[in-house]
Protein backbone atom coordinates (compact mmCIF):
# COMPACT_ATOMS: atom_id res chain seq x y z
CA UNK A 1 -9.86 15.88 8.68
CA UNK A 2 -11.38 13.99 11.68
CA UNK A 3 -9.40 11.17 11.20
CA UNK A 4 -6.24 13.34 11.09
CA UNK A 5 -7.23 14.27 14.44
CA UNK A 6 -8.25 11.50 16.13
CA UNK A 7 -4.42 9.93 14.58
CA UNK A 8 -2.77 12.39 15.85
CA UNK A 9 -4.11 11.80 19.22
CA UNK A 10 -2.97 8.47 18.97
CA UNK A 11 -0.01 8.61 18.28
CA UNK A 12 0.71 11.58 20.70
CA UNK A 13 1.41 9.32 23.71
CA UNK A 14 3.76 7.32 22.33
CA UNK A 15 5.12 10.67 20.89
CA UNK A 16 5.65 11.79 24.33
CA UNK A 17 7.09 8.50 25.75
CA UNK A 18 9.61 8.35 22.98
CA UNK A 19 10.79 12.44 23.45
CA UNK A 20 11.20 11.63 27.49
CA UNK A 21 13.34 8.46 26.49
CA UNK A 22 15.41 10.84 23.52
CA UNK A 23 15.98 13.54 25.82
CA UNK A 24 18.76 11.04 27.59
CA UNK A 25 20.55 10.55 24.44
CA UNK A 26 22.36 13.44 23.44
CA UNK A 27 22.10 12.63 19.71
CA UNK A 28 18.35 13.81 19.98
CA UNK A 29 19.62 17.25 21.67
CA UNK A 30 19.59 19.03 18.20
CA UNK A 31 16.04 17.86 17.07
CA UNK A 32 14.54 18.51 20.51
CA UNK A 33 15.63 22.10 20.26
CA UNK A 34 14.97 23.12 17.25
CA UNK A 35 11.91 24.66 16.00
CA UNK A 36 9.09 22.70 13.08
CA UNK A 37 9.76 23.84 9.53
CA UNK A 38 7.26 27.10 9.46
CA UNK A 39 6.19 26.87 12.94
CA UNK A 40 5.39 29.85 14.91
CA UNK A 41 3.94 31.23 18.25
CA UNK A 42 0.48 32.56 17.67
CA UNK A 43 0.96 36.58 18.16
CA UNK A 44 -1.05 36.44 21.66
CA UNK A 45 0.45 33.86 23.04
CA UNK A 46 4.04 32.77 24.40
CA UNK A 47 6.40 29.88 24.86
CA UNK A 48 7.67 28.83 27.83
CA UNK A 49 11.70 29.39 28.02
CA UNK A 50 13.84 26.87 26.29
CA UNK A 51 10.39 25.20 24.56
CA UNK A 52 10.58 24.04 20.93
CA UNK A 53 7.87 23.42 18.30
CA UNK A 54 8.12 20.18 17.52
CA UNK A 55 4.64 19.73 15.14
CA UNK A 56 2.04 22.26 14.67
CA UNK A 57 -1.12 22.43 12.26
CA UNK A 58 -2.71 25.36 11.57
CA UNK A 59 -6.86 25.72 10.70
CA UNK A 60 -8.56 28.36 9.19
CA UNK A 61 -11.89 26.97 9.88
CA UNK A 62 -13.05 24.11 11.58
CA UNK A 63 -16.43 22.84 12.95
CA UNK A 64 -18.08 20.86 15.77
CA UNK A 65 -21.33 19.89 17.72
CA UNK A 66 -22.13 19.67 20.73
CA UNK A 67 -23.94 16.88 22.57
CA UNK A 68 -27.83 17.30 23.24
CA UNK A 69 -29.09 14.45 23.73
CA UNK A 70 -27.90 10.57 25.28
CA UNK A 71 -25.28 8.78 24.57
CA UNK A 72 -25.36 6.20 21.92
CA UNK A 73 -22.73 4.05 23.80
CA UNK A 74 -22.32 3.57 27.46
CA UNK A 75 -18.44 3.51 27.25
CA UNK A 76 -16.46 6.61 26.83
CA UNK A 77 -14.26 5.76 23.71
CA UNK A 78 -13.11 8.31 21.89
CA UNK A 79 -15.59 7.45 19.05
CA UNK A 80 -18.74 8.34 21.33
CA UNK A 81 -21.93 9.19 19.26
CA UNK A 82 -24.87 11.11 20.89
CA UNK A 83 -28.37 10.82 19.30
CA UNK A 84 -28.80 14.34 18.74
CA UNK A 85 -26.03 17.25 17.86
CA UNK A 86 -26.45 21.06 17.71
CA UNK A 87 -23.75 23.52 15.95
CA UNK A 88 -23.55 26.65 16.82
CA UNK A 89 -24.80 29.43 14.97
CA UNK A 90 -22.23 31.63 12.76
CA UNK A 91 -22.98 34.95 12.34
């Protein structure tokens, strides 16, 4: 599931680069418009007029940590470690 993620932030600027180029050529005007297969607005939130859903993925669950200790690496690639994590509790 993390590398899903960390994919589909790759791939999203090129995503973006290649929708600014489409939206010139009026054979992309239909795709650009039109909604995702099964995508929806979340109930307490909106769209902004004439937006589409283009992808959307949907969690039921997910977890994380957060950093609480140094950094393993002096860089900040997206594939930082820390030496020490804590999750939050669930109740």
């Amino acid at each position: 599931m993390h590398n899903a993620l960390k994919s589909s932030l790759l791939v999203l600027p090129l995503l973006i680069s290649s929708l600014a180029h489409a939206a010139t050529d009026p054979a992309y005007e239909k795709v650009l418009t039109t909604d995702a297969p099964n995508a929806k607005d979340h109930p307490l939130t909106g769209r902004y007029q004439g937006s589409s859903i283009l992808l959307q993925t949907r969690k039921a669950y997910d977890e994380f940590s957060f950093p609480a200790g140094p950094a393993t690496e002096p860089d900040y690639s997206s594939n930082k470690k820390f030496s020490k994590g804590k999750r939050p509790k669930v109740r």
